[in-house]
C-alpha atoms as a PDB file:
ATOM      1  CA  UNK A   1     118.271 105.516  79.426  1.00  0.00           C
ATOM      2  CA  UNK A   2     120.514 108.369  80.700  1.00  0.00           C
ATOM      3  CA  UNK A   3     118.125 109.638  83.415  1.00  0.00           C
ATOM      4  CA  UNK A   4     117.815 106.125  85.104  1.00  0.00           C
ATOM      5  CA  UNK A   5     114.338 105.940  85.986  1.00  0.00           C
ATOM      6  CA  UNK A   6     113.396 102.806  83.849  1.00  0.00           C
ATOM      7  CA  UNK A   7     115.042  99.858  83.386  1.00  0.00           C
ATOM      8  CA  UNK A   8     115.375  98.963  80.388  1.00  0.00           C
ATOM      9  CA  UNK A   9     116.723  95.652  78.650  1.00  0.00           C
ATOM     10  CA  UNK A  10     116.370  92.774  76.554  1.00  0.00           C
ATOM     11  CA  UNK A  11     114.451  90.181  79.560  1.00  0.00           C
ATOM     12  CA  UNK A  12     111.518  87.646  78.372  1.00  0.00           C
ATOM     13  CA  UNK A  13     111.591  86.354  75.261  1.00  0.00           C
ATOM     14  CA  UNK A  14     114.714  88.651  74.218  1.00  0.00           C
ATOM     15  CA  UNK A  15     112.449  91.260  73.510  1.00  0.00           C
ATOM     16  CA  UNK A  16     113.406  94.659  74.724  1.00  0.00           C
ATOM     17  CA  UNK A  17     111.410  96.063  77.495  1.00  0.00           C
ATOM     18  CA  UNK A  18     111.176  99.365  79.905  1.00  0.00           C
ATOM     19  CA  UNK A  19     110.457  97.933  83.848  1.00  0.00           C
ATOM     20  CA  UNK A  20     109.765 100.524  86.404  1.00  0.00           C
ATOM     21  CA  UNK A  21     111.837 100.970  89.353  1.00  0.00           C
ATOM     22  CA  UNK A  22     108.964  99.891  91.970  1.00  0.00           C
ATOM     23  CA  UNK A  23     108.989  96.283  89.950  1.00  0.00           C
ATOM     24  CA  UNK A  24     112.699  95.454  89.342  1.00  0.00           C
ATOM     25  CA  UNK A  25     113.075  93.462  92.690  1.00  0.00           C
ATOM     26  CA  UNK A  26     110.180  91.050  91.594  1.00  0.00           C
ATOM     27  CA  UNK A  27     111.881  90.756  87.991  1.00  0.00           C
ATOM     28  CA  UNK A  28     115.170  90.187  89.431  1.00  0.00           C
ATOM     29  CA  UNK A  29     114.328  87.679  92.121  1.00  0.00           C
ATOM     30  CA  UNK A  30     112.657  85.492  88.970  1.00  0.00           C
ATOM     31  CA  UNK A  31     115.520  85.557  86.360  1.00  0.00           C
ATOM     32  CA  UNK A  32     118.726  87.366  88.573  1.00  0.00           C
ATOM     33  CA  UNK A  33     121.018  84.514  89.308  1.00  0.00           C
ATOM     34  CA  UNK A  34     123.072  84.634  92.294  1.00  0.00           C
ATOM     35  CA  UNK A  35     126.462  85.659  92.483  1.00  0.00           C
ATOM     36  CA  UNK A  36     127.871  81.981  93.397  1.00  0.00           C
ATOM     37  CA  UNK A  37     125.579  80.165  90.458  1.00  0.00           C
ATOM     38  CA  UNK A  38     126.762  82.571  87.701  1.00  0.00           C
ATOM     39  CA  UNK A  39     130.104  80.105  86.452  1.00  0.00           C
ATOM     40  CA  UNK A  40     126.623  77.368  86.516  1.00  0.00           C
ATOM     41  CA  UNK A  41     123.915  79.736  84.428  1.00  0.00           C
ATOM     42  CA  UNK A  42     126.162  81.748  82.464  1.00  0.00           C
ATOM     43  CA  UNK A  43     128.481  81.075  79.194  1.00  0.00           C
ATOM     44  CA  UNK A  44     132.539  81.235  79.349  1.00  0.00           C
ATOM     45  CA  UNK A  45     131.750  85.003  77.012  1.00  0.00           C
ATOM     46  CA  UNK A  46     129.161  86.399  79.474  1.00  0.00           C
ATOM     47  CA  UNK A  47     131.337  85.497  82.674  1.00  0.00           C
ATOM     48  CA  UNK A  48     134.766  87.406  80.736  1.00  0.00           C
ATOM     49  CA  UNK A  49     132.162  90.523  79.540  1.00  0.00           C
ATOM     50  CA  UNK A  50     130.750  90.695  83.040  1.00  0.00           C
ATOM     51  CA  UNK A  51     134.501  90.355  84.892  1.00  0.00           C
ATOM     52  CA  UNK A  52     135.500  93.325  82.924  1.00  0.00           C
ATOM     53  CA  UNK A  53     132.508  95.060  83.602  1.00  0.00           C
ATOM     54  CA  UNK A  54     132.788  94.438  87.739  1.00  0.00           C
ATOM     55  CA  UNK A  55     136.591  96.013  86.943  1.00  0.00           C
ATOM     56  CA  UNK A  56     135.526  98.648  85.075  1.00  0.00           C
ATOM     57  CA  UNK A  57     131.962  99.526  85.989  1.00  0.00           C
ATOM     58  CA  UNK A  58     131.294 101.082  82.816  1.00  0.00           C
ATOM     59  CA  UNK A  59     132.683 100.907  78.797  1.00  0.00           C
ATOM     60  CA  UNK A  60     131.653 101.086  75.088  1.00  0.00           C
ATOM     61  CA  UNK A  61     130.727  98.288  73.125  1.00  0.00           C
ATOM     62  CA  UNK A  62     134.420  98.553  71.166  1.00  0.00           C
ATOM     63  CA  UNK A  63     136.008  98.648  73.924  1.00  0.00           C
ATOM     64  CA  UNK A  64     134.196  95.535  76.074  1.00  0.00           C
ATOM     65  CA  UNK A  65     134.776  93.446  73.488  1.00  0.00           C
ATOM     66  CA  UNK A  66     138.520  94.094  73.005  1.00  0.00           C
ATOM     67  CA  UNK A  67     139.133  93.862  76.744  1.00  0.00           C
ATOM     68  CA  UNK A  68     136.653  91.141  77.561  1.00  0.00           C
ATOM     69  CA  UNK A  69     138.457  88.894  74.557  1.00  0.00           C
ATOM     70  CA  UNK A  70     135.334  88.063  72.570  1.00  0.00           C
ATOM     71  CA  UNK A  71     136.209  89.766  69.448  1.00  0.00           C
ATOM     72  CA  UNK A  72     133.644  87.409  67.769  1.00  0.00           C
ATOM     73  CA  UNK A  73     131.102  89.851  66.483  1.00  0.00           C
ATOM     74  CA  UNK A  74     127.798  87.140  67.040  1.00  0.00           C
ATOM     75  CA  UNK A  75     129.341  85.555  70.440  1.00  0.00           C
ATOM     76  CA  UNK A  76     129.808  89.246  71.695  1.00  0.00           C
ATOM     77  CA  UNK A  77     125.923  90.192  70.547  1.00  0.00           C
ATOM     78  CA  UNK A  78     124.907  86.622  72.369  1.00  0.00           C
ATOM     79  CA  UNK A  79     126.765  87.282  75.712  1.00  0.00           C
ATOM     80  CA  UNK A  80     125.363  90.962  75.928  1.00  0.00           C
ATOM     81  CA  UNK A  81     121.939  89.436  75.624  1.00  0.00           C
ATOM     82  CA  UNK A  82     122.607  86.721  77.552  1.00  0.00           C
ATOM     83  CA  UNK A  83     123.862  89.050  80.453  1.00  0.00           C
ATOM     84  CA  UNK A  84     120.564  91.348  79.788  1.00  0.00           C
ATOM     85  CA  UNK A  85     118.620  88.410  80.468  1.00  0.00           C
ATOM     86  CA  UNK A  86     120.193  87.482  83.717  1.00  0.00           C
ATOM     87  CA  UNK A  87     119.342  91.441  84.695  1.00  0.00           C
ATOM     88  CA  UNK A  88     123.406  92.057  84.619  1.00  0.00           C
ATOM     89  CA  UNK A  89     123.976  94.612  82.407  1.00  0.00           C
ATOM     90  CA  UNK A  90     122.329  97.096  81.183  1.00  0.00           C
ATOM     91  CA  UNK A  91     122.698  99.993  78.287  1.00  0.00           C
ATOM     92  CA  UNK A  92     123.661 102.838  80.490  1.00  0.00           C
ATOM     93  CA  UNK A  93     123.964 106.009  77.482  1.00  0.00           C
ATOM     94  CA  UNK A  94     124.072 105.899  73.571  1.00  0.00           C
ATOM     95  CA  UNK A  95     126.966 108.001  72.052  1.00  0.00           C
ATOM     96  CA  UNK A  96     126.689 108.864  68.428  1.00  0.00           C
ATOM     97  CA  UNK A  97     130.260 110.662  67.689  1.00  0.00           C
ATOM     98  CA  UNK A  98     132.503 109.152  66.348  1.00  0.00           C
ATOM     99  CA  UNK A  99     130.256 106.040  65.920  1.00  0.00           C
ATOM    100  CA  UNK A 100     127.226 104.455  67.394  1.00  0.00           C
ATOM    101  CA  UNK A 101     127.794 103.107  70.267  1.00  0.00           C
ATOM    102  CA  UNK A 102     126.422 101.989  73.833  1.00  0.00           C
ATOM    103  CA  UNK A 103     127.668 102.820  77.332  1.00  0.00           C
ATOM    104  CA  UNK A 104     127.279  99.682  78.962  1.00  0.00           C
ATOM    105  CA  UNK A 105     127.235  99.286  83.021  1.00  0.00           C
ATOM    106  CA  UNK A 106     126.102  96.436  85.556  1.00  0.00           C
ATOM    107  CA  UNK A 107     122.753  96.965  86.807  1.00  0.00           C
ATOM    108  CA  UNK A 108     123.703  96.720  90.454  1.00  0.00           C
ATOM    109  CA  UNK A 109     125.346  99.848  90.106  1.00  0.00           C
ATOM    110  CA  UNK A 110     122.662 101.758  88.456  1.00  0.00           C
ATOM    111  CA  UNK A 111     119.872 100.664  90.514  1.00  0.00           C
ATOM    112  CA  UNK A 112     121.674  99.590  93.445  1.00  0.00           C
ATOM    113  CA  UNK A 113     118.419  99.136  95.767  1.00  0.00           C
ATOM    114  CA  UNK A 114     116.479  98.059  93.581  1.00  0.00           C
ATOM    115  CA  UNK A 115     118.244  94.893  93.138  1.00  0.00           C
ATOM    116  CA  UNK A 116     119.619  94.553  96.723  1.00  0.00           C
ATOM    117  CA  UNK A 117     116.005  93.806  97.982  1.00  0.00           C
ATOM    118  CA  UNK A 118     115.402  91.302  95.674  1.00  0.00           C
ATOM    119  CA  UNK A 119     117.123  88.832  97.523  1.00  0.00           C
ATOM    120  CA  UNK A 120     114.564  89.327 100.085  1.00  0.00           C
ATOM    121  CA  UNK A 121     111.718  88.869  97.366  1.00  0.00           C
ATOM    122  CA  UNK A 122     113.134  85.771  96.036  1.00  0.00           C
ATOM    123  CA  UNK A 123     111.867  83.003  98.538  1.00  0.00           C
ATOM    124  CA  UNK A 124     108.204  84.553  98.225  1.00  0.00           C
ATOM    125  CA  UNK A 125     108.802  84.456  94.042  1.00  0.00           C
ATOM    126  CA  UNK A 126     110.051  80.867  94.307  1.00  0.00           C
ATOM    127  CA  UNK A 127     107.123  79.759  96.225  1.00  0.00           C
ATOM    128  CA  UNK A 128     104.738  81.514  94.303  1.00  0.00           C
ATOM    129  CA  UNK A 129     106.528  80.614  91.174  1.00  0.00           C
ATOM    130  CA  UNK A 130     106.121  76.728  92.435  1.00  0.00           C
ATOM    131  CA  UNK A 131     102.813  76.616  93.405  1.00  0.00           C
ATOM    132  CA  UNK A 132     102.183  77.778  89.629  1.00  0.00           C
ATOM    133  CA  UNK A 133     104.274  75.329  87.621  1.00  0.00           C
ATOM    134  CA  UNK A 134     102.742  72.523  90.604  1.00  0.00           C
ATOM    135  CA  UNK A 135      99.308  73.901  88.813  1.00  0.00           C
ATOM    136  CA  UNK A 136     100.086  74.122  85.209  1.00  0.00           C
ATOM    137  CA  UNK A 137     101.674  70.433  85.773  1.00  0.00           C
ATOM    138  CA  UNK A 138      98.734  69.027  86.884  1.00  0.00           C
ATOM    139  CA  UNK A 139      96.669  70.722  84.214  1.00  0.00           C
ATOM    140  CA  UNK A 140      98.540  69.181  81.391  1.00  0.00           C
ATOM    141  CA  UNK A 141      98.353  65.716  82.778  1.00  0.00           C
ATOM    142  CA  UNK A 142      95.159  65.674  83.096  1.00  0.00           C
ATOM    143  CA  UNK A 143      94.109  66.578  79.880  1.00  0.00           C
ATOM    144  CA  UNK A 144      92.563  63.951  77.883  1.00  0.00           C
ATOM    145  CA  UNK A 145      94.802  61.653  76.045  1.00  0.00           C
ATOM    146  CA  UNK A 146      94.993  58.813  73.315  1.00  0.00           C
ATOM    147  CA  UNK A 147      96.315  55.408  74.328  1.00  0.00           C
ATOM    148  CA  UNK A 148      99.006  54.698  71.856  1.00  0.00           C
ATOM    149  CA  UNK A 149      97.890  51.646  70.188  1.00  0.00           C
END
């Protein structure tokens, strides 16, 4: 995590994953909202986390969750993934003295171009993206099916 040359995150399914640097414009122009839809796509936890964050740029888990308000251990853990999902934050460092804790930090400002030329990636995603939900639409309808009686 410290070096930067992965990105790694909980994305699909929750599920923690490493994503190399060449790919994180295609993974962010799937699941990244946009700036303007995040008060639509996020919760009212994730938006106070990720205001503090955009302040601050970079804090422990203790300390995010005393300044962001949710002191709510299982809302915190929720809004963290949440905002991992969305490809917003990301574990920055791991500090193990005093306690365990992360370093967490937005992912714009770790991999700044990374995620900047996604927006340019996200019209050809969205079409391609289409065209396969279009497919896997018309596959399930035409699958073979019982008249209710």
């Amino acid at each position: 995590m410290r070096r930067g040359r992965v990105y790694y995150a909980k994305l699909a399914g929750g599920r923690s994953m490493f994503v190399a640097p060449r790919l994180i414009s295609h993974f962010a122009a799937v699941w990244m909202p946009r700036r303007r839809d995040e008060p639509l796509v996020l919760s009212d936890a994730a938006q106070r986390i990720l205001k503090v964050l955009r302040r601050e740029h970079e804090q422990a888990t203790a300390d995010l969750r005393t300044e962001s308000g949710v002191t709510e251990r299982a809302a915190f853990t929720r809004a963290l993934d949440e905002l991992q999902k969305q490809l917003k934050v990301i574990p920055q460092d791991v500090i193990y003295q005093p306690t365990f804790s992360y370093i967490w930090t937005l992912a714009e400002d770790r991999f700044p171009a990374e995620l900047r030329s996604a927006s340019h990636a996200r019209p050809h995603c969205e079409r391609s993206l289409g065209h396969i939900w279009r497919a896997r639409a018309c596959r399930y309808w035409a699958r073979p099916r019982a008249l209710p009686v």
